[in-house]
N, C-alpha and C. Protein backbone atom coordinates (compact mmCIF):
# COMPACT_ATOMS: atom_id res chain seq x y z
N UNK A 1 0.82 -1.19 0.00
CA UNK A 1 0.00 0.00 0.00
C UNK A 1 0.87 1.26 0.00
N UNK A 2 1.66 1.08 1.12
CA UNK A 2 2.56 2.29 1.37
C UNK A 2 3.47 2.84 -0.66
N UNK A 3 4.04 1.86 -0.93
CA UNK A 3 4.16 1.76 -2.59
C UNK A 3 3.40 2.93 -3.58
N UNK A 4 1.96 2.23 -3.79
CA UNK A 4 1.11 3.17 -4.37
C UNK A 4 0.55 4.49 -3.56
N UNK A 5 0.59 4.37 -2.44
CA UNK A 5 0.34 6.21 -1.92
C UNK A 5 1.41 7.18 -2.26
N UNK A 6 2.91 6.25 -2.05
CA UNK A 6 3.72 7.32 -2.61
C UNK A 6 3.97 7.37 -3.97
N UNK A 7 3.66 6.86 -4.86
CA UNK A 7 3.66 6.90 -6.60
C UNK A 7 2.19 7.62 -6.35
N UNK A 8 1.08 7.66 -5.94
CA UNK A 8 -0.19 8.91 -5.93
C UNK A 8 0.27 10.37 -5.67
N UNK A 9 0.88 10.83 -4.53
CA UNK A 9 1.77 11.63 -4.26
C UNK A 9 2.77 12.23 -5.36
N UNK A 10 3.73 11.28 -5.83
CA UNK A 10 4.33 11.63 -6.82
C UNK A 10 3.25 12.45 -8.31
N UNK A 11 2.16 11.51 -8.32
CA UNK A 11 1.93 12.13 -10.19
C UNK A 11 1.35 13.33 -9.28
N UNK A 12 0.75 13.79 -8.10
CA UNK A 12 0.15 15.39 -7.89
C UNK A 12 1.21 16.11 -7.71
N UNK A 13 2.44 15.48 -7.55
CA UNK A 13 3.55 16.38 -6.79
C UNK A 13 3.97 17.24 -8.10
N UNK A 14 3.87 16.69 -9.07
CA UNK A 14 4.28 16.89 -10.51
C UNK A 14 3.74 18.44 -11.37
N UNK A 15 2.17 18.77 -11.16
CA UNK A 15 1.45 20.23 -11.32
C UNK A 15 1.60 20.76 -10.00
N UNK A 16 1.26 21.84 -10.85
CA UNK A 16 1.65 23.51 -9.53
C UNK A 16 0.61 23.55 -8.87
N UNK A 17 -0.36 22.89 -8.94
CA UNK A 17 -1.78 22.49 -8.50
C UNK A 17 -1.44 21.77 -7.14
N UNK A 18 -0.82 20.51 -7.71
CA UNK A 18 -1.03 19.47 -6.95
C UNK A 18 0.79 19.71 -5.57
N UNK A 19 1.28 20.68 -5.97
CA UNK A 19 2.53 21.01 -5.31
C UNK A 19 1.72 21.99 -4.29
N UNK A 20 0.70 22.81 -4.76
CA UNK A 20 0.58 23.46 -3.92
C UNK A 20 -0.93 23.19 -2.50
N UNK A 21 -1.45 21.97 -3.14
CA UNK A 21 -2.38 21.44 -2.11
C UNK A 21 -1.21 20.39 -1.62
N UNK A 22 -0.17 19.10 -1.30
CA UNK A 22 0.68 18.87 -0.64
C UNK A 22 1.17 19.44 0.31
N UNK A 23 1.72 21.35 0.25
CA UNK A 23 2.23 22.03 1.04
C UNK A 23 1.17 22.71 1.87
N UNK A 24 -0.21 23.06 1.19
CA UNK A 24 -1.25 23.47 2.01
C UNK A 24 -1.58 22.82 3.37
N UNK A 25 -1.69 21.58 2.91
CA UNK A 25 -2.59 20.47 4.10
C UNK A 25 -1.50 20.14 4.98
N UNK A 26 -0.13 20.48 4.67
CA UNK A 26 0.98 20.35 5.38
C UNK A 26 1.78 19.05 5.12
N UNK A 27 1.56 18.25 4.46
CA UNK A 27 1.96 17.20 4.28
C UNK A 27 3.86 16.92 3.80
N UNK A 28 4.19 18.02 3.83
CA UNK A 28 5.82 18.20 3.36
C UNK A 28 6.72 17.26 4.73
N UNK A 29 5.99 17.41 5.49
CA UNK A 29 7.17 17.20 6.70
C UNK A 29 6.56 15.52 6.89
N UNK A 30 5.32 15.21 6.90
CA UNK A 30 5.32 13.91 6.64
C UNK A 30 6.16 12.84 5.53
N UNK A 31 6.14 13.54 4.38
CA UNK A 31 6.93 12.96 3.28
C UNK A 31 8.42 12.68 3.44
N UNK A 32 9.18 14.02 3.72
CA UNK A 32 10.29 13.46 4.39
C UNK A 32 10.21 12.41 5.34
N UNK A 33 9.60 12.40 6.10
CA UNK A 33 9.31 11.52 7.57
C UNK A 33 9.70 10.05 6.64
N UNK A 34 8.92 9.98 5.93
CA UNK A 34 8.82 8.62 5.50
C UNK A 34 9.92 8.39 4.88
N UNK A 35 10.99 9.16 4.25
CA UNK A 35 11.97 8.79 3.70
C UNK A 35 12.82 7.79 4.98
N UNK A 36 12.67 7.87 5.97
CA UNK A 36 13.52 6.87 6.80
C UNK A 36 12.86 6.21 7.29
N UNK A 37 11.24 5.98 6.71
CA UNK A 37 10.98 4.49 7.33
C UNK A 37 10.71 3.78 6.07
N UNK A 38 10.19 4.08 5.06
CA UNK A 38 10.35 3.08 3.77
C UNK A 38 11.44 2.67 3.33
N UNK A 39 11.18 1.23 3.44
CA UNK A 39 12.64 0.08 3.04
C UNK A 39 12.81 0.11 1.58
N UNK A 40 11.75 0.08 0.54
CA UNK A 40 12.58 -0.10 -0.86
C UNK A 40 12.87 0.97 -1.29
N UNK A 41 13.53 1.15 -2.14
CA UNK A 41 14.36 1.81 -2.69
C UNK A 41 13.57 3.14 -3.90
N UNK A 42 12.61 2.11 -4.41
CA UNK A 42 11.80 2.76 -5.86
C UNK A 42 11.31 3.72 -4.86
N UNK A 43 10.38 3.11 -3.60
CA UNK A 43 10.13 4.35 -2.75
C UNK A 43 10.38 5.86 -2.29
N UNK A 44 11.84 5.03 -1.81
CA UNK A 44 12.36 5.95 -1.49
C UNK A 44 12.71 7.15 -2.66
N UNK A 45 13.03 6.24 -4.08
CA UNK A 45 13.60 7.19 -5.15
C UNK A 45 12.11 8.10 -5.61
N UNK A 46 11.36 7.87 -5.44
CA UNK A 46 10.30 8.54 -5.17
C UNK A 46 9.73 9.86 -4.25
N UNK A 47 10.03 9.52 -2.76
CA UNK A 47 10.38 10.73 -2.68
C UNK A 47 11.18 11.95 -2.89
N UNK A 48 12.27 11.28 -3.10
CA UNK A 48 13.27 12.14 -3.73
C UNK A 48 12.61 13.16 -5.30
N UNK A 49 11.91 12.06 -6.05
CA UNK A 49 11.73 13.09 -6.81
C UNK A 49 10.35 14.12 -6.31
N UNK A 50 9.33 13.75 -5.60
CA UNK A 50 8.36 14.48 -5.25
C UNK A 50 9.10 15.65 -4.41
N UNK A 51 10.07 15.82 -3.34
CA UNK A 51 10.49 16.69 -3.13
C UNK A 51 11.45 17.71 -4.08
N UNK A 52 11.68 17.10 -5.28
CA UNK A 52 12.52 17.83 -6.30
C UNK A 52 11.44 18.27 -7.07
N UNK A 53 10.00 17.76 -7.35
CA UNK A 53 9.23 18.60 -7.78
C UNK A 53 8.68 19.75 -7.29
N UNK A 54 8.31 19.48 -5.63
CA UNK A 54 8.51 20.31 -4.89
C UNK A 54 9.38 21.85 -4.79
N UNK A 55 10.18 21.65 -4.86
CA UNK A 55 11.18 22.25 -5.14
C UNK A 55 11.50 23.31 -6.50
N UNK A 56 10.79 22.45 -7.36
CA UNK A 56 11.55 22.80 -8.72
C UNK A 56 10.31 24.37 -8.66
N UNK A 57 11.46 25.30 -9.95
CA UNK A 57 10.91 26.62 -10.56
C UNK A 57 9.39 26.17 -10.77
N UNK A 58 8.95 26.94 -10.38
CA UNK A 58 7.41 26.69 -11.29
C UNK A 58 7.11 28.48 -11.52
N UNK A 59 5.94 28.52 -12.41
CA UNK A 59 5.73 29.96 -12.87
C UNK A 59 5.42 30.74 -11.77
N UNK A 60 5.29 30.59 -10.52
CA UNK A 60 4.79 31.45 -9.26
C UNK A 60 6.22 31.36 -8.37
N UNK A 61 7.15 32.62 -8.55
CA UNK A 61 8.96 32.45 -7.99
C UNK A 61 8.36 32.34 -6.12
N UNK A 62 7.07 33.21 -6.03
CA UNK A 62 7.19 32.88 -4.42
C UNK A 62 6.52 31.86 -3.83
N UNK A 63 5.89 31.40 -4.64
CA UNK A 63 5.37 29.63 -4.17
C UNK A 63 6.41 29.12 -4.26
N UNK A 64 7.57 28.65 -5.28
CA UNK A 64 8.39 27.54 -5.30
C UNK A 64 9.27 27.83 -4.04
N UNK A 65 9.52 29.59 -3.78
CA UNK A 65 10.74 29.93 -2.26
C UNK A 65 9.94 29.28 -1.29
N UNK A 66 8.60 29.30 -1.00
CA UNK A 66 7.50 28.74 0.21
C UNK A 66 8.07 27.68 -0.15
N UNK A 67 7.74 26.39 -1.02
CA UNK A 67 7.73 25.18 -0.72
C UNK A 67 8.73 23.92 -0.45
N UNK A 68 9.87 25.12 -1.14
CA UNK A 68 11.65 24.75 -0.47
C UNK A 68 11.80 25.08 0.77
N UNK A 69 11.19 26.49 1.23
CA UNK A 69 11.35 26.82 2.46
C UNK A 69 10.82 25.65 3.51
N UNK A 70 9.34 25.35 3.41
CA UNK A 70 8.45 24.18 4.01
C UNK A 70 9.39 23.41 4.15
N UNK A 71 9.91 22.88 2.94
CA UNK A 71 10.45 21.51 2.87
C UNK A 71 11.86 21.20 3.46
N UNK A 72 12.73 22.37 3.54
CA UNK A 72 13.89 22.24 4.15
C UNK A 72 13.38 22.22 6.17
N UNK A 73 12.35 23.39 6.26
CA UNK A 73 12.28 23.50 7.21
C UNK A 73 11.41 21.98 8.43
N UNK A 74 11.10 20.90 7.44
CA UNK A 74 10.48 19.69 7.53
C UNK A 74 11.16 18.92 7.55
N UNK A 75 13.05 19.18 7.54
CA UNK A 75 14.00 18.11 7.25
C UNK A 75 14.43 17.66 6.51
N UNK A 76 13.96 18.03 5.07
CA UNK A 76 14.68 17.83 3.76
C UNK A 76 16.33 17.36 3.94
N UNK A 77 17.07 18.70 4.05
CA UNK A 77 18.24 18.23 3.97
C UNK A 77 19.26 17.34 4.37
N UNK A 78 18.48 17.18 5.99
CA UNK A 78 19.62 16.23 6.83
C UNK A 78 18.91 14.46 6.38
N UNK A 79 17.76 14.26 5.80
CA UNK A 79 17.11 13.02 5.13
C UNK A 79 17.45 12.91 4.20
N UNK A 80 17.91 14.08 3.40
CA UNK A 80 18.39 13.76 1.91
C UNK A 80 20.25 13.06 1.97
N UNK A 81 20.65 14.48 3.24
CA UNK A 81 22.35 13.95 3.64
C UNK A 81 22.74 12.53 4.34
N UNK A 82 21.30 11.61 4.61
CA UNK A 82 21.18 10.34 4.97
C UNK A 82 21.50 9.30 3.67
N UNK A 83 20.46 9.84 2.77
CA UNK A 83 20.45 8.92 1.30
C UNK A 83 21.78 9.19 0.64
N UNK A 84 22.76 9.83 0.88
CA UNK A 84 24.04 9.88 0.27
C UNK A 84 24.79 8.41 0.81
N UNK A 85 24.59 7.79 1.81
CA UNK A 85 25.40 6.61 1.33
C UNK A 85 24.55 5.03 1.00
N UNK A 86 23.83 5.81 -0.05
CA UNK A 86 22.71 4.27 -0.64
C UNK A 86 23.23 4.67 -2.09
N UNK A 87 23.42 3.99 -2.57
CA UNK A 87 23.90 3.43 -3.43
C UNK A 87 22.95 4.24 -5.11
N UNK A 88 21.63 3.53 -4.67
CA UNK A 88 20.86 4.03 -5.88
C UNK A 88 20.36 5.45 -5.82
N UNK A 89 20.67 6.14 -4.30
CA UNK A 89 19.96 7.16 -4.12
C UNK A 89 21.20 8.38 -4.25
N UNK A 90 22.00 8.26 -4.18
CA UNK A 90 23.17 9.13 -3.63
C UNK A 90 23.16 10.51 -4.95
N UNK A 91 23.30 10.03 -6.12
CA UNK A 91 22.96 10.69 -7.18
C UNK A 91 21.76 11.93 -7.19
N UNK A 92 20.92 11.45 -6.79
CA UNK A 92 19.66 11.82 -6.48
C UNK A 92 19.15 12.73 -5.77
N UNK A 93 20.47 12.40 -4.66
CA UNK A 93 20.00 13.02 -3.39
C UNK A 93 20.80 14.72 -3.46
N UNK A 94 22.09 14.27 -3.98
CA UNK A 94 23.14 15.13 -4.82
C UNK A 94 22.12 16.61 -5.49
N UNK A 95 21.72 15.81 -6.38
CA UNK A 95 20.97 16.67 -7.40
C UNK A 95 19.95 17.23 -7.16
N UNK A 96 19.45 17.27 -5.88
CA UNK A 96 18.24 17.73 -5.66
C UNK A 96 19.01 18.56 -3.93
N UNK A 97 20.09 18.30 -3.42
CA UNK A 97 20.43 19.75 -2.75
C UNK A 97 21.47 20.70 -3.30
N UNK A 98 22.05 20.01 -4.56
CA UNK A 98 22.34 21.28 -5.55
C UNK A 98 21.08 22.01 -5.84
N UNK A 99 19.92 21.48 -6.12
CA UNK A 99 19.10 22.70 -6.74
C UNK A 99 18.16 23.25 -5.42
N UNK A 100 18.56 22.75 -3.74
CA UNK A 100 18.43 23.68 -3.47
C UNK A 100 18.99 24.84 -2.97
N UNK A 101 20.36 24.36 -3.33
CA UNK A 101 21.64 25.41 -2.69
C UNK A 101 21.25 26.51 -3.35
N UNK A 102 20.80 25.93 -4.75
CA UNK A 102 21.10 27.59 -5.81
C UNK A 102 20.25 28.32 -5.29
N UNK A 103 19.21 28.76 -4.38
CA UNK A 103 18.52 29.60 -3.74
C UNK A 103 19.06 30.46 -2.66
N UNK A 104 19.97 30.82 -2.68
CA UNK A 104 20.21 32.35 -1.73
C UNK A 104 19.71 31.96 0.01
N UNK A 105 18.68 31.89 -0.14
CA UNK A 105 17.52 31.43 1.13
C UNK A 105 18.13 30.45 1.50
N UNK A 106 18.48 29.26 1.01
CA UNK A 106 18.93 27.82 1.26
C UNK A 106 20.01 27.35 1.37
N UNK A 107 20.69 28.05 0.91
CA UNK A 107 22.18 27.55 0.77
C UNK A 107 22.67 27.29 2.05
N UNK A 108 22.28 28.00 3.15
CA UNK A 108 22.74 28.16 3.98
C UNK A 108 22.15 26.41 4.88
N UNK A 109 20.96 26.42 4.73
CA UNK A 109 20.72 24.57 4.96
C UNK A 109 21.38 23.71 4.68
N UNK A 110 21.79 23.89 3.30
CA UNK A 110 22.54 22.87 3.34
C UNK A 110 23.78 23.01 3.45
N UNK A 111 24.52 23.99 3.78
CA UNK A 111 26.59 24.24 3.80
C UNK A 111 26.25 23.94 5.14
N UNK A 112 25.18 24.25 6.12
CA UNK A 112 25.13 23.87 7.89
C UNK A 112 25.25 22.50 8.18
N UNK A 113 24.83 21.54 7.14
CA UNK A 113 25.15 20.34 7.27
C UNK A 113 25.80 19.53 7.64
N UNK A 114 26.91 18.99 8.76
CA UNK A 114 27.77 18.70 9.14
C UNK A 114 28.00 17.24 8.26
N UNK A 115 29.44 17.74 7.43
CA UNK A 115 29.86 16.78 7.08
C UNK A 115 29.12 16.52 5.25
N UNK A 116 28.40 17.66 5.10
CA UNK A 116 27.51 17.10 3.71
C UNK A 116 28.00 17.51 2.64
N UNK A 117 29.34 18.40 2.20
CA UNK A 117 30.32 18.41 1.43
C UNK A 117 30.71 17.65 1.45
N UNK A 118 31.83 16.83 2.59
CA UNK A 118 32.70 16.11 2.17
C UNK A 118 31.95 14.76 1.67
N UNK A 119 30.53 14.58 2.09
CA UNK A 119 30.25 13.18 1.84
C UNK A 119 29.68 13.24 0.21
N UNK A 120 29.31 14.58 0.14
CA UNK A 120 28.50 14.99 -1.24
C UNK A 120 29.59 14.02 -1.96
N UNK A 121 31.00 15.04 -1.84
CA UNK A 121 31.82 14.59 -3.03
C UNK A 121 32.45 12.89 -2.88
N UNK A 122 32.58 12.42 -1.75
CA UNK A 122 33.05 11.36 -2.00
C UNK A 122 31.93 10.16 -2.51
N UNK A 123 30.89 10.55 -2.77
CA UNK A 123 29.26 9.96 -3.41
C UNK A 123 29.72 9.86 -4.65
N UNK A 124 30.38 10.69 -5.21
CA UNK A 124 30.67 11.37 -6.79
C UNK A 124 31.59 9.78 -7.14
């Protein structure tokens, strides 16, 4: 079950619609949550991308700062600086706190990270 709620999640996470009822009802900090209790992997690579949709530019610049903001402030980064030593996720996890460093606002989440440079690069 747990499987298909988070692939449901994923296709709303995807419109600016469905990014912005996720962050409404509050559900950002649950999603991370689950990144450390779901065991497979597709799962997990799943949230990863719903929070990178999350995340990503969309045509409204101060909704997408809100929903990085939400989302870092829900634990994003130190769950994402977890998935750096899995194997299928590390890439993933990489690429989605590069895009949220590039925010001015954020950068600072993730350089506070203890230890999430050096592990970034030795992921590489």
């Amino acid at each position: 079950m747990q499987d298909i709620d988070v692939a449901s999640l994923l296709n709303l996470s995807k419109r600016p619609a469905g990014q912005m009822t996720i962050v409404e009802v509050g559900s950002v900090g649950l999603i991370v949550d689950v990144i450390n209790v779901v065991a497979k992997a597709e799962a997990q690579h799943n949230i990863v991308a719903i929070l990178f949709y999350l995340s990503s530019n969309n045509p409204d610049a101060s909704r997408s700062a809100t929903n990085q903001g939400r989302a870092i402030a829900a634990g994003t980064v130190p769950a994402l600086a977890a998935l750096l030593s899995t194997d299928d996720l590390a890439r993933d996890s990489i690429a989605l706190l590069s895009r949220i460093a590039k925010k001015p606002s954020s950068i600072v989440a993730v350089l506070s990270q203890s230890g999430l440079v050096a592990h970034s690069a030795a992921s590489l």
